[in-house]
PDB file of N, CA and C in Angstrom:
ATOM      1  N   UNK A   1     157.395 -11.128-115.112  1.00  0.00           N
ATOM      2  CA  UNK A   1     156.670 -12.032-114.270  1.00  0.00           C
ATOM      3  C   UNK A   1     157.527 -12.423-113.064  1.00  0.00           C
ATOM      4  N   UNK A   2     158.556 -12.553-113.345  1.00  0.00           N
ATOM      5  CA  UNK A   2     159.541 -13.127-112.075  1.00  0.00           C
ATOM      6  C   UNK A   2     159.944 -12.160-111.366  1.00  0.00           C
ATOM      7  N   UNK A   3     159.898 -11.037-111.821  1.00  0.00           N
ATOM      8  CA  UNK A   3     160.301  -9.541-110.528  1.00  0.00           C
ATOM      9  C   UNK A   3     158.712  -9.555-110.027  1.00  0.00           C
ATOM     10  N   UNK A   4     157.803 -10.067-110.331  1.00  0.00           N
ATOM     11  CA  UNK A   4     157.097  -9.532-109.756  1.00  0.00           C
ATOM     12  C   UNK A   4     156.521 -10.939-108.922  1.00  0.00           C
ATOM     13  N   UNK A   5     156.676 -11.812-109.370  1.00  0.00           N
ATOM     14  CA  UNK A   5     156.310 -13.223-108.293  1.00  0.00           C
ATOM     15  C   UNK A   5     157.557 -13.785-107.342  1.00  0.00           C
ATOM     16  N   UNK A   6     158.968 -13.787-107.690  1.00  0.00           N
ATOM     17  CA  UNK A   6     159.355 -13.974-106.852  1.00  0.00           C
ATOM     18  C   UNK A   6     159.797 -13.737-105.711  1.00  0.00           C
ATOM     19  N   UNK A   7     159.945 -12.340-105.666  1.00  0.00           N
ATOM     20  CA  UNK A   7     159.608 -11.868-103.850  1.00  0.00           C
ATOM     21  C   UNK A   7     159.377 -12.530-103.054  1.00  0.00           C
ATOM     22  N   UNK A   8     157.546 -13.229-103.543  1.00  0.00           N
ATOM     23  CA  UNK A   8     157.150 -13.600-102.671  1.00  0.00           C
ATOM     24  C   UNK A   8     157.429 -15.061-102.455  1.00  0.00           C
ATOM     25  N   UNK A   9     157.547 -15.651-103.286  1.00  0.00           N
ATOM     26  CA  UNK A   9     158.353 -16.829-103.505  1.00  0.00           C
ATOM     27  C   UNK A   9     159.443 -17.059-102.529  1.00  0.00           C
ATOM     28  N   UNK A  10     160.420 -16.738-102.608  1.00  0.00           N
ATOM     29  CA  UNK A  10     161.741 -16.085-101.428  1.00  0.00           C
ATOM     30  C   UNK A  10     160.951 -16.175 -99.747  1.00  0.00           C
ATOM     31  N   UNK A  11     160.464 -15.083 -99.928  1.00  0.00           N
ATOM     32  CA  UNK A  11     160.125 -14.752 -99.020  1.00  0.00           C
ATOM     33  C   UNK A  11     159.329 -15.916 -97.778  1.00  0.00           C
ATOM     34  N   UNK A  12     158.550 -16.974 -98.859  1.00  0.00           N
ATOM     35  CA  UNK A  12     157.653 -17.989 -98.690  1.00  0.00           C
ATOM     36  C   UNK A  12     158.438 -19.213 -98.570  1.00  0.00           C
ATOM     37  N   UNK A  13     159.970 -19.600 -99.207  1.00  0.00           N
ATOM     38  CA  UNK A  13     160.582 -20.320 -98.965  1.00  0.00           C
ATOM     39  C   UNK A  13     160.721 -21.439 -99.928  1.00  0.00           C
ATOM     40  N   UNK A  14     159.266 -21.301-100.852  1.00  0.00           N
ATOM     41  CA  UNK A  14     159.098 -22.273-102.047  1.00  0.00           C
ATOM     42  C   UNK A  14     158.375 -21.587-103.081  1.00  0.00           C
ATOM     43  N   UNK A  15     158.503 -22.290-103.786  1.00  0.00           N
ATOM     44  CA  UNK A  15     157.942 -21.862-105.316  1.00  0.00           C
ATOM     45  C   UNK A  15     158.710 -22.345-106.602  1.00  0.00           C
ATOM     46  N   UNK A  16     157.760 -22.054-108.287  1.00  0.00           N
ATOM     47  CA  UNK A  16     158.849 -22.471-109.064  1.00  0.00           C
ATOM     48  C   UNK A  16     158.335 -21.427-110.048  1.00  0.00           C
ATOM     49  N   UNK A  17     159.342 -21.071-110.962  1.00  0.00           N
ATOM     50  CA  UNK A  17     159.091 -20.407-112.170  1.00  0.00           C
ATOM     51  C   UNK A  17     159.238 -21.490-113.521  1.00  0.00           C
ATOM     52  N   UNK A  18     158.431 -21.221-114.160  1.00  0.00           N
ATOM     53  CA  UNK A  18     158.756 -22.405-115.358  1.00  0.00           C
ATOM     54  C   UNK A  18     158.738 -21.068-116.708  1.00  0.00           C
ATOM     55  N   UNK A  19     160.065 -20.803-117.161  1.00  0.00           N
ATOM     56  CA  UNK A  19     160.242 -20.009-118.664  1.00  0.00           C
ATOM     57  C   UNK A  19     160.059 -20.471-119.662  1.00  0.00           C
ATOM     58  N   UNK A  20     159.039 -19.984-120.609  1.00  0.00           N
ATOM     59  CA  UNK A  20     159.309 -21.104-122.016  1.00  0.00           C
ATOM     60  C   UNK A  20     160.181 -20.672-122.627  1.00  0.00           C
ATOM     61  N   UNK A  21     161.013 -21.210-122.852  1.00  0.00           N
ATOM     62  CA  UNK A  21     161.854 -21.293-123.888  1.00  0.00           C
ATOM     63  C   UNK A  21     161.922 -22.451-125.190  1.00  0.00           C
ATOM     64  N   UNK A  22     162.840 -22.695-125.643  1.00  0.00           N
ATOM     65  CA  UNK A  22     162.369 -23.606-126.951  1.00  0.00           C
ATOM     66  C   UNK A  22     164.056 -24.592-126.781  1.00  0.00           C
ATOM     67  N   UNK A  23     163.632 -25.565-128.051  1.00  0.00           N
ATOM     68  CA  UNK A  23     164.618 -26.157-128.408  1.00  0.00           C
ATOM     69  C   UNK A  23     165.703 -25.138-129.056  1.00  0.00           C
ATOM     70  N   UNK A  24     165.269 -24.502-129.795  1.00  0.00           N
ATOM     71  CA  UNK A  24     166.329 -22.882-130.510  1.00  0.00           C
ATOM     72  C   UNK A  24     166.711 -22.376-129.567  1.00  0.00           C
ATOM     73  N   UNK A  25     166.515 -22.550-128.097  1.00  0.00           N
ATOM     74  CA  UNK A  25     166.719 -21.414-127.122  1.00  0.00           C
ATOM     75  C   UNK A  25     168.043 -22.475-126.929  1.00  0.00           C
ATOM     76  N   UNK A  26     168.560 -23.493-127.038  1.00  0.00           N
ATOM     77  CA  UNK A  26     169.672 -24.505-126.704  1.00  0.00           C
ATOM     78  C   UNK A  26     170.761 -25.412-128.149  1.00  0.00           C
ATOM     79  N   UNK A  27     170.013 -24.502-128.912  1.00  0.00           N
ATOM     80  CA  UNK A  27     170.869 -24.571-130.467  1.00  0.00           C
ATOM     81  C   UNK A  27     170.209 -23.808-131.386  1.00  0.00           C
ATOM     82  N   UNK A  28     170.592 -23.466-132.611  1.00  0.00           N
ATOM     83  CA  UNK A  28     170.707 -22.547-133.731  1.00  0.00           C
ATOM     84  C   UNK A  28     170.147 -23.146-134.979  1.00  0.00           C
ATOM     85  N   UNK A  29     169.867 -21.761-135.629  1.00  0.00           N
ATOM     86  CA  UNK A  29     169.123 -22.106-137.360  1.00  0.00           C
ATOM     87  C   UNK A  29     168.938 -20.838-137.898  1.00  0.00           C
ATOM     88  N   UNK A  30     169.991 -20.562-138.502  1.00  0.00           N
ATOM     89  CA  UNK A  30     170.042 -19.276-139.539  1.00  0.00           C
ATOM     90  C   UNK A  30     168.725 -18.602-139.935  1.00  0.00           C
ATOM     91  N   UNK A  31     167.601 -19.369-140.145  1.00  0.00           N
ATOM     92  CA  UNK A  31     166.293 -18.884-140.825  1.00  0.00           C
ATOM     93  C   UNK A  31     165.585 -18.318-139.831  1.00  0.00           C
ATOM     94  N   UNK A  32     165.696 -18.810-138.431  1.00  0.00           N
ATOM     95  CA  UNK A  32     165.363 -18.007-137.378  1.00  0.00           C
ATOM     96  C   UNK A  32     166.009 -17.368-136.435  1.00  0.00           C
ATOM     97  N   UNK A  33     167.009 -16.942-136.707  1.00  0.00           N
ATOM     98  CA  UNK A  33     167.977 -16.264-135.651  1.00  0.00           C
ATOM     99  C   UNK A  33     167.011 -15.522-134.955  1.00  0.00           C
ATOM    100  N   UNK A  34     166.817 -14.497-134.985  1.00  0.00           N
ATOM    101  CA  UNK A  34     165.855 -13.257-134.069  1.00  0.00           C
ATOM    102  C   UNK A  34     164.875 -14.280-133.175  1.00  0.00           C
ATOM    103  N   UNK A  35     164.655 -15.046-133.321  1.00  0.00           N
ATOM    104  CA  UNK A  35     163.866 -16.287-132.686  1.00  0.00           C
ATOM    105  C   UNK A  35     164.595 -17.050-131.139  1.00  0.00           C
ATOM    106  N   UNK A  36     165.709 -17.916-132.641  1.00  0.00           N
ATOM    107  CA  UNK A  36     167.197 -18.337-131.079  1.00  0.00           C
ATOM    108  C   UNK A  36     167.637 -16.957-130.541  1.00  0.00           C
ATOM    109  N   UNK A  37     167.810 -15.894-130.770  1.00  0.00           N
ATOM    110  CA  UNK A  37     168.065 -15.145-129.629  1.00  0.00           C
ATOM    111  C   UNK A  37     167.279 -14.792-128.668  1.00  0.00           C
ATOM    112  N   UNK A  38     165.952 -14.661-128.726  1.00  0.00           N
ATOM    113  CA  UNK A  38     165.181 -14.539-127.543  1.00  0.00           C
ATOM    114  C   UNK A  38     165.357 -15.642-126.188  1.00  0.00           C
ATOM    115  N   UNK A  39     165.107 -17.096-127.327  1.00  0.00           N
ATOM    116  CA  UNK A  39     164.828 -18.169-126.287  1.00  0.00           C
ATOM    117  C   UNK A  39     166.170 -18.527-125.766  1.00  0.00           C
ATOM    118  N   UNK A  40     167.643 -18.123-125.965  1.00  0.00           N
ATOM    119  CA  UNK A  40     168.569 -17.812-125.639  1.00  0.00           C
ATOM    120  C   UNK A  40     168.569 -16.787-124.476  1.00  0.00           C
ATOM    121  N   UNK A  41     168.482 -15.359-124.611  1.00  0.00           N
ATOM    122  CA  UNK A  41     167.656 -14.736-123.297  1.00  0.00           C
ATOM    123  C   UNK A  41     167.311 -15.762-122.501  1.00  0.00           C
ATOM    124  N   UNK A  42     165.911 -15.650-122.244  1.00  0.00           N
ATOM    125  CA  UNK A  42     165.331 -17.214-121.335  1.00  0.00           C
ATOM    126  C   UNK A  42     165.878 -17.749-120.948  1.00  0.00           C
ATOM    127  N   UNK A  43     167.049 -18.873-121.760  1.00  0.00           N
ATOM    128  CA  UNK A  43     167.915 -19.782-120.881  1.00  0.00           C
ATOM    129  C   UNK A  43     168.604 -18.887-120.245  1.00  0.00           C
ATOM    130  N   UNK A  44     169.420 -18.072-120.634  1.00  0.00           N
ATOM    131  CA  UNK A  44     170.399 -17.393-119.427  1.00  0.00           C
ATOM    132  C   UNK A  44     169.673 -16.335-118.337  1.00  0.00           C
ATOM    133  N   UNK A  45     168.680 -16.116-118.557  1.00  0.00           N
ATOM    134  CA  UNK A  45     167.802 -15.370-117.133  1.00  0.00           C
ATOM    135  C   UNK A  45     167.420 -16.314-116.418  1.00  0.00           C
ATOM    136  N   UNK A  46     167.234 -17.277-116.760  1.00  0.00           N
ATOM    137  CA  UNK A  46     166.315 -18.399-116.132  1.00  0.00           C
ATOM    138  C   UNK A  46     167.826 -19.219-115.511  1.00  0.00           C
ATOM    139  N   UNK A  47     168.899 -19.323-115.574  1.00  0.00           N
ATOM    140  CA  UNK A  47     170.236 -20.024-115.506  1.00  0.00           C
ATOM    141  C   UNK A  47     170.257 -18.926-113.994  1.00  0.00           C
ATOM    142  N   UNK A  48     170.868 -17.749-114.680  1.00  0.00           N
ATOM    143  CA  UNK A  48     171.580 -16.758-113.544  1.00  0.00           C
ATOM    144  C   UNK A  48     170.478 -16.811-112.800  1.00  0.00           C
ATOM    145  N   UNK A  49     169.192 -16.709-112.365  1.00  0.00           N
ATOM    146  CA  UNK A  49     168.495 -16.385-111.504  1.00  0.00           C
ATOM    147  C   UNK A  49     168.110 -18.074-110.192  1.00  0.00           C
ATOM    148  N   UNK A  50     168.371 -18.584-110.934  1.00  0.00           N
ATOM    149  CA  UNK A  50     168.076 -19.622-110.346  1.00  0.00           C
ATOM    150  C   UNK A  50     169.477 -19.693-109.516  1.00  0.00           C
ATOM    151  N   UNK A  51     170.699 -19.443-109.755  1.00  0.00           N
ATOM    152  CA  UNK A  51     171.527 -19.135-109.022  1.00  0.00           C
ATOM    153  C   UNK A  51     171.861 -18.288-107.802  1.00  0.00           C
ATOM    154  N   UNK A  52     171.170 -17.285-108.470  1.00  0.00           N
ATOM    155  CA  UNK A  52     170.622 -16.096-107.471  1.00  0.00           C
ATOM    156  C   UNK A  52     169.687 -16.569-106.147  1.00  0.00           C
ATOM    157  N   UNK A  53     169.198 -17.325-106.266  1.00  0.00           N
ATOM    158  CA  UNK A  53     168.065 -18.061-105.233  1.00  0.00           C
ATOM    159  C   UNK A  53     168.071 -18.802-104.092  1.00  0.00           C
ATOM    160  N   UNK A  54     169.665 -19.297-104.214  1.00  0.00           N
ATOM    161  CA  UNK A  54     169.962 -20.207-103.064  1.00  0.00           C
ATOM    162  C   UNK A  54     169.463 -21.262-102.696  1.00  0.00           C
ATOM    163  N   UNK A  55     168.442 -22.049-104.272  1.00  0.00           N
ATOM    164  CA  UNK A  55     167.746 -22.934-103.656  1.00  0.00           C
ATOM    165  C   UNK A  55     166.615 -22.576-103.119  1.00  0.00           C
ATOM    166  N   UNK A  56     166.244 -21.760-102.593  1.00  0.00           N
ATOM    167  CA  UNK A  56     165.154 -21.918-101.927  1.00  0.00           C
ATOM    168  C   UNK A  56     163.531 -21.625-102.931  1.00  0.00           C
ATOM    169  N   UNK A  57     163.721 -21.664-104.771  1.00  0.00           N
ATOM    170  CA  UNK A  57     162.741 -22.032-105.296  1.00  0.00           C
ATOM    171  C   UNK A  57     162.968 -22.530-106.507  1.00  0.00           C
ATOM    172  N   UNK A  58     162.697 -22.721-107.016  1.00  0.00           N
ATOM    173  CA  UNK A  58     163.125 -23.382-108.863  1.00  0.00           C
ATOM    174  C   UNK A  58     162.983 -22.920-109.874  1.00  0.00           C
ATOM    175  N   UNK A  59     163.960 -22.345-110.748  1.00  0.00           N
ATOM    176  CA  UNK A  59     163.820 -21.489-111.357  1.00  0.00           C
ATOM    177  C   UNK A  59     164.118 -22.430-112.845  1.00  0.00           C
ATOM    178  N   UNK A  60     163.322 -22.561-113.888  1.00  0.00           N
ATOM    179  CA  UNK A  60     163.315 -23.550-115.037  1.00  0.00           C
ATOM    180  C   UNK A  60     163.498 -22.758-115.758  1.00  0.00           C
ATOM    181  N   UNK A  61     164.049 -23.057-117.279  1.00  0.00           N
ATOM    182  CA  UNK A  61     164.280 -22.475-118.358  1.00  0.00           C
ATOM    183  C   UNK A  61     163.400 -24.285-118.959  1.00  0.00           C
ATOM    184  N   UNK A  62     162.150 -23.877-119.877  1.00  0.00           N
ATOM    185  CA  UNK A  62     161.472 -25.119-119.939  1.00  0.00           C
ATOM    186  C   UNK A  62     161.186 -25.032-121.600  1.00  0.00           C
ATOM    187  N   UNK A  63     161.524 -26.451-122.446  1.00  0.00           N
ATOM    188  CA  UNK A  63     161.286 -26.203-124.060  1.00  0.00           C
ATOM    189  C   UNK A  63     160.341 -27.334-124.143  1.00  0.00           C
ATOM    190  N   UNK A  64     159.375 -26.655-124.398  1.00  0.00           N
ATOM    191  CA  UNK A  64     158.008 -27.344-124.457  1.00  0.00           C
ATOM    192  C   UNK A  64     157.872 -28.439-125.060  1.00  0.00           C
ATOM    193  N   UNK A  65     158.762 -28.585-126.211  1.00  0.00           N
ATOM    194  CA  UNK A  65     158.491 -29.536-127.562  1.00  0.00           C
ATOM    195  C   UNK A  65     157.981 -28.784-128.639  1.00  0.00           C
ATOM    196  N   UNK A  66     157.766 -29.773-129.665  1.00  0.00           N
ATOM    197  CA  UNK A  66     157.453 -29.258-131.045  1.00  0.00           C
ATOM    198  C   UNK A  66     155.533 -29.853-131.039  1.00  0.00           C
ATOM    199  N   UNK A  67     154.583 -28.435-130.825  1.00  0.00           N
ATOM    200  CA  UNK A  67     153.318 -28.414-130.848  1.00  0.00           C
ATOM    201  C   UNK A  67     152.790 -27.352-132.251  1.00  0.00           C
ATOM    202  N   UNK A  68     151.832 -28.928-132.567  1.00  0.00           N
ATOM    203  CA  UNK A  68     150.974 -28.133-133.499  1.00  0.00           C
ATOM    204  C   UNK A  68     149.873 -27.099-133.771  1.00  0.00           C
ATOM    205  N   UNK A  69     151.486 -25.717-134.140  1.00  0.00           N
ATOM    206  CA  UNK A  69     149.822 -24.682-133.949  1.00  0.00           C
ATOM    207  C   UNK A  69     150.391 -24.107-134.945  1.00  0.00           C
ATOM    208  N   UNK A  70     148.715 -22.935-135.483  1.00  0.00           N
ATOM    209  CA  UNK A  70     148.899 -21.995-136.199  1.00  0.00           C
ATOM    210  C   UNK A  70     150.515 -21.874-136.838  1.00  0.00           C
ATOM    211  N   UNK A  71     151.601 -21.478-135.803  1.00  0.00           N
ATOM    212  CA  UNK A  71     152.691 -20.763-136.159  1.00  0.00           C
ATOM    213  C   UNK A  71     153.670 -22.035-136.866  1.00  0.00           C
ATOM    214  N   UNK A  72     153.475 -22.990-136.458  1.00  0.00           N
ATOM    215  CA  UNK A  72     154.435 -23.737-136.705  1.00  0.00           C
ATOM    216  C   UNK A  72     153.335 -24.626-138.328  1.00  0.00           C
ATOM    217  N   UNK A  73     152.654 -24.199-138.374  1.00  0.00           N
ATOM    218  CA  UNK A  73     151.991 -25.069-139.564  1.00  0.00           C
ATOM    219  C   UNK A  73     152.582 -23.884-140.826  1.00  0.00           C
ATOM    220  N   UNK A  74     152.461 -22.648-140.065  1.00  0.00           N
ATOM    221  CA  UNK A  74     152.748 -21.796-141.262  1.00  0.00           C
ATOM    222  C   UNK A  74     154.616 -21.800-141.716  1.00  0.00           C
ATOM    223  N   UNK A  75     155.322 -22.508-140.883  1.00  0.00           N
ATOM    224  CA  UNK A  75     156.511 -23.370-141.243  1.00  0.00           C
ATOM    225  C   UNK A  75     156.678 -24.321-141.664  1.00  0.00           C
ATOM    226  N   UNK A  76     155.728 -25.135-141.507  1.00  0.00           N
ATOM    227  CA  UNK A  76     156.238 -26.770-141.907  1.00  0.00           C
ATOM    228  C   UNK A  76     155.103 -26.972-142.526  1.00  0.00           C
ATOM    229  N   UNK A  77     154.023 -26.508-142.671  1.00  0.00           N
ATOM    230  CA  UNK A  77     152.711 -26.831-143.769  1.00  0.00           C
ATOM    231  C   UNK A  77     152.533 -27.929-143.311  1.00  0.00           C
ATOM    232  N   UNK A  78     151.816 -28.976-143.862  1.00  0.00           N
ATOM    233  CA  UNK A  78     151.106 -30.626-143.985  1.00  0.00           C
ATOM    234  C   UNK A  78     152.092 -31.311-143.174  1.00  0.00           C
ATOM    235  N   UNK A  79     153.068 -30.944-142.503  1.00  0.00           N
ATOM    236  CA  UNK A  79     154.288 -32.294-141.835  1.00  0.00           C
ATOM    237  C   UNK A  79     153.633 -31.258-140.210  1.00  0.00           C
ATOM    238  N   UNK A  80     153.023 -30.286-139.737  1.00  0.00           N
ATOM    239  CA  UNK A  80     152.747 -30.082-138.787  1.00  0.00           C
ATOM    240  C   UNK A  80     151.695 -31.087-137.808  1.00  0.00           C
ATOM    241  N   UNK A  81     150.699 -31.923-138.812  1.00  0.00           N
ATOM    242  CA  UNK A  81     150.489 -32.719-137.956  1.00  0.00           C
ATOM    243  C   UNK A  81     150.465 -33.768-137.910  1.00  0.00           C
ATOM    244  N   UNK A  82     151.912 -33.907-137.807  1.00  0.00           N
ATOM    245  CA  UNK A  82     152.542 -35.116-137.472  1.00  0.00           C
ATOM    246  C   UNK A  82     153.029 -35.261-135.947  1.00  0.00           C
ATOM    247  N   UNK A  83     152.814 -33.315-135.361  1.00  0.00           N
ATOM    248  CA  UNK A  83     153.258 -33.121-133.825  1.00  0.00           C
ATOM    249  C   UNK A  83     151.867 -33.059-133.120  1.00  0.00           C
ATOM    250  N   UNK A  84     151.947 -33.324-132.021  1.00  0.00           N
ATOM    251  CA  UNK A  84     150.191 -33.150-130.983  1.00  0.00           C
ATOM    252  C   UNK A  84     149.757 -31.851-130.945  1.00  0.00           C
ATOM    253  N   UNK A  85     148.455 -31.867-131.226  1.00  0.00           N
ATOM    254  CA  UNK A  85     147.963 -30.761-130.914  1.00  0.00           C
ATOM    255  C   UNK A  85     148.100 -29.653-129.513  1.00  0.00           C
ATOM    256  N   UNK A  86     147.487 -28.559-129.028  1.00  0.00           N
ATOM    257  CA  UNK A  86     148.027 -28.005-127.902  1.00  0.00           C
ATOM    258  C   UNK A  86     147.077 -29.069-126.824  1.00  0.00           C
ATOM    259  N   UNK A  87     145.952 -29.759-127.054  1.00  0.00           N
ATOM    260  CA  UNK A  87     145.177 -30.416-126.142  1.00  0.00           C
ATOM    261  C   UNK A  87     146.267 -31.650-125.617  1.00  0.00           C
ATOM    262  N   UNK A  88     146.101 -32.191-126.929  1.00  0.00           N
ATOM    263  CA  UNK A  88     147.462 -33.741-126.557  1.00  0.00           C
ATOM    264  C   UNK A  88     148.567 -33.323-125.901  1.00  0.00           C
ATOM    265  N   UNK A  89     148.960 -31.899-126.219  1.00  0.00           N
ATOM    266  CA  UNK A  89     150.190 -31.700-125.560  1.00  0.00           C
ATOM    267  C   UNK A  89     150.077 -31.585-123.932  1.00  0.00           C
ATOM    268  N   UNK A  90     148.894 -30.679-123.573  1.00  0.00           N
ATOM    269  CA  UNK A  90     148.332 -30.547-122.067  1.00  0.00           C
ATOM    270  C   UNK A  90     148.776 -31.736-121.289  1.00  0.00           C
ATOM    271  N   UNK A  91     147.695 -32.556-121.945  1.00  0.00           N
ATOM    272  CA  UNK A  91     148.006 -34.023-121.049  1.00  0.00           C
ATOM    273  C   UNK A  91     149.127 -34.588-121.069  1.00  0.00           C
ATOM    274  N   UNK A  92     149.938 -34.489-121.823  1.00  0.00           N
ATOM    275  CA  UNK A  92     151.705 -35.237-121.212  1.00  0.00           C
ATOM    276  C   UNK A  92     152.128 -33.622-120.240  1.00  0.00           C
ATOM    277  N   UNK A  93     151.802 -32.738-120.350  1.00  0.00           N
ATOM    278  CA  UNK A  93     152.957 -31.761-119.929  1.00  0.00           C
ATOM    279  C   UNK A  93     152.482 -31.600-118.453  1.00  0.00           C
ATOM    280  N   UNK A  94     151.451 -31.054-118.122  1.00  0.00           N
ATOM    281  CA  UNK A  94     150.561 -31.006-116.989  1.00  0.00           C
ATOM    282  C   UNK A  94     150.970 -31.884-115.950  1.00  0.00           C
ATOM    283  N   UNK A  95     151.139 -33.330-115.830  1.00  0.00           N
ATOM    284  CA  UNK A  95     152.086 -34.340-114.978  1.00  0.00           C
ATOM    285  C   UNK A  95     153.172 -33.693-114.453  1.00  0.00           C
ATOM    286  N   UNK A  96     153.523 -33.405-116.195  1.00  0.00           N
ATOM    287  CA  UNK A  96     155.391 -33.569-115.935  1.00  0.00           C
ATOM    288  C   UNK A  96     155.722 -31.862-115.007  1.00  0.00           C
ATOM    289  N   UNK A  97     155.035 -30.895-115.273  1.00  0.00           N
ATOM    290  CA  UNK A  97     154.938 -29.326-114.423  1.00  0.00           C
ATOM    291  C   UNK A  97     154.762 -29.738-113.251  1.00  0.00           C
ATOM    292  N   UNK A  98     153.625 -30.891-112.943  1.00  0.00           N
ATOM    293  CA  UNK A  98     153.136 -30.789-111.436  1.00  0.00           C
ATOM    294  C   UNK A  98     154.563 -31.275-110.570  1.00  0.00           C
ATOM    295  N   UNK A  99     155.669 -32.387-111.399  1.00  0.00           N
ATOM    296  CA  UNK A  99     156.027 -32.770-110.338  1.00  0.00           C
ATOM    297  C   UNK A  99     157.677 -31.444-110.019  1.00  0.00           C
ATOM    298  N   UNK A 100     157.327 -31.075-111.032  1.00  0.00           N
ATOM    299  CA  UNK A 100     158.695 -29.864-110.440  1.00  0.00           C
ATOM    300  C   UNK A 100     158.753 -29.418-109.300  1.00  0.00           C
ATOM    301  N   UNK A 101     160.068 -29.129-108.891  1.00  0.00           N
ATOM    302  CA  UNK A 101     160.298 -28.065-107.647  1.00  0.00           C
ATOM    303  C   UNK A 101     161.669 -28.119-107.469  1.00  0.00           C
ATOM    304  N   UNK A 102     162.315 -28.163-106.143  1.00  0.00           N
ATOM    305  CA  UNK A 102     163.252 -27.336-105.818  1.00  0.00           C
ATOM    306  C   UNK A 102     165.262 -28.011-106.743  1.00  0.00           C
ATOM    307  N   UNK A 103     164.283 -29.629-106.234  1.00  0.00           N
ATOM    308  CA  UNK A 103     165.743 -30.399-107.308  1.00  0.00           C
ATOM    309  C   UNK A 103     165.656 -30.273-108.918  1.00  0.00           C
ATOM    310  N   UNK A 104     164.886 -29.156-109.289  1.00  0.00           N
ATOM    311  CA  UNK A 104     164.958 -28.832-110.929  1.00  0.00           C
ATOM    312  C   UNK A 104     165.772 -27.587-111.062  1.00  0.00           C
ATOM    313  N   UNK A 105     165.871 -26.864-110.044  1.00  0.00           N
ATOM    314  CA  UNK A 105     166.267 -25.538-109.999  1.00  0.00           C
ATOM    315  C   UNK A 105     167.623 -25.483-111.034  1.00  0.00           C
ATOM    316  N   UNK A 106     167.394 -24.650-112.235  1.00  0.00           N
ATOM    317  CA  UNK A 106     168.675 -24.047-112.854  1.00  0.00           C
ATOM    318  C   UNK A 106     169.154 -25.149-113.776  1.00  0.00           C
ATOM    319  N   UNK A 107     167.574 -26.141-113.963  1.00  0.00           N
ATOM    320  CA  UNK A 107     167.875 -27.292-115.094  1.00  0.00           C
ATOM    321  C   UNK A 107     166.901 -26.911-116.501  1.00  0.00           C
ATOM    322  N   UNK A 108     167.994 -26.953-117.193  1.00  0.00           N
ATOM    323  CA  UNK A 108     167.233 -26.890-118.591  1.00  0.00           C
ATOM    324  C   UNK A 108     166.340 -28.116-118.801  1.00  0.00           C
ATOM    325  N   UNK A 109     165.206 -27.971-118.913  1.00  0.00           N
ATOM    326  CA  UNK A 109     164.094 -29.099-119.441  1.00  0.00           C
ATOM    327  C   UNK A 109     163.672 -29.260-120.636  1.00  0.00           C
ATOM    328  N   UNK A 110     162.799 -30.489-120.720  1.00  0.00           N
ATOM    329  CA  UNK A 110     162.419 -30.651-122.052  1.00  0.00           C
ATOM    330  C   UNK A 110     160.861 -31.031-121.421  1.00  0.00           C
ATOM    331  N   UNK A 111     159.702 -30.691-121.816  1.00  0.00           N
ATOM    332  CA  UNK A 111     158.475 -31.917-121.634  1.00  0.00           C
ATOM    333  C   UNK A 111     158.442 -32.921-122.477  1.00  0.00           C
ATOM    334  N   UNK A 112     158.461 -34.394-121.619  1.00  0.00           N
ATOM    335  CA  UNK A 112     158.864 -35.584-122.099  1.00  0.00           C
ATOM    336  C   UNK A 112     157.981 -35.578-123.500  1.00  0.00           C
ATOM    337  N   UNK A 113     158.257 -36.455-124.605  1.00  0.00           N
ATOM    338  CA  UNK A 113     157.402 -36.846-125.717  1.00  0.00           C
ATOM    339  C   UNK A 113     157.656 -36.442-126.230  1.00  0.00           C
TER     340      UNK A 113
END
């Protein structure tokens, strides 16, 4: 996605990329390794590239939070909803995306809540 949007991005002077990555992508858990290594990836593409940029767009490595779906119920069973659904989650995250841009660049995030 980012070889292919930021070109124009650059080119345009603004823009932002937002990567999901996870809380595992910024610490570890034996039961999912193959997991933290991906979202590990992520942070460091999303790190070096935003470096690469000069500023001139924002490049996020972003960990969504802990949302209740399918995948994560089939981990935690009956304690899954105790986290917001993907709707509840929309509405806190949606704000917090809109106000990104260029002073986020090459910051690891969290969406608040």
């Amino acid at each position: 996605m980012m070889r292919n949007l930021l070109p124009a991005m650059l080119e345009r002077g603004s823009g932002v990329s937002v990567n999901s990555s996870s809380g595992w992508g910024r610490s570890t858990a034996a039961a999912v390794a193959p997991y933290c290594a991906t979202k590990y990836a992520i942070e460091g593409l999303s790190l070096a590239a935003a470096q690469d940029t000069d500023g001139k767009v924002a490049i996020i490595p972003m960990n969504p939070g802990i949302i209740n779906t399918d995948m994560l119920r089939s981990c935690f069973g009956g304690d899954a909803a105790r986290y917001p659904d993907a709707a509840e989650w929309a509405r806190r995250a949606v704000p917090f995306f809109i106000q990104l841009g260029r002073k986020d660049n090459g910051r690891s995030l969290t969406v608040p809540g």
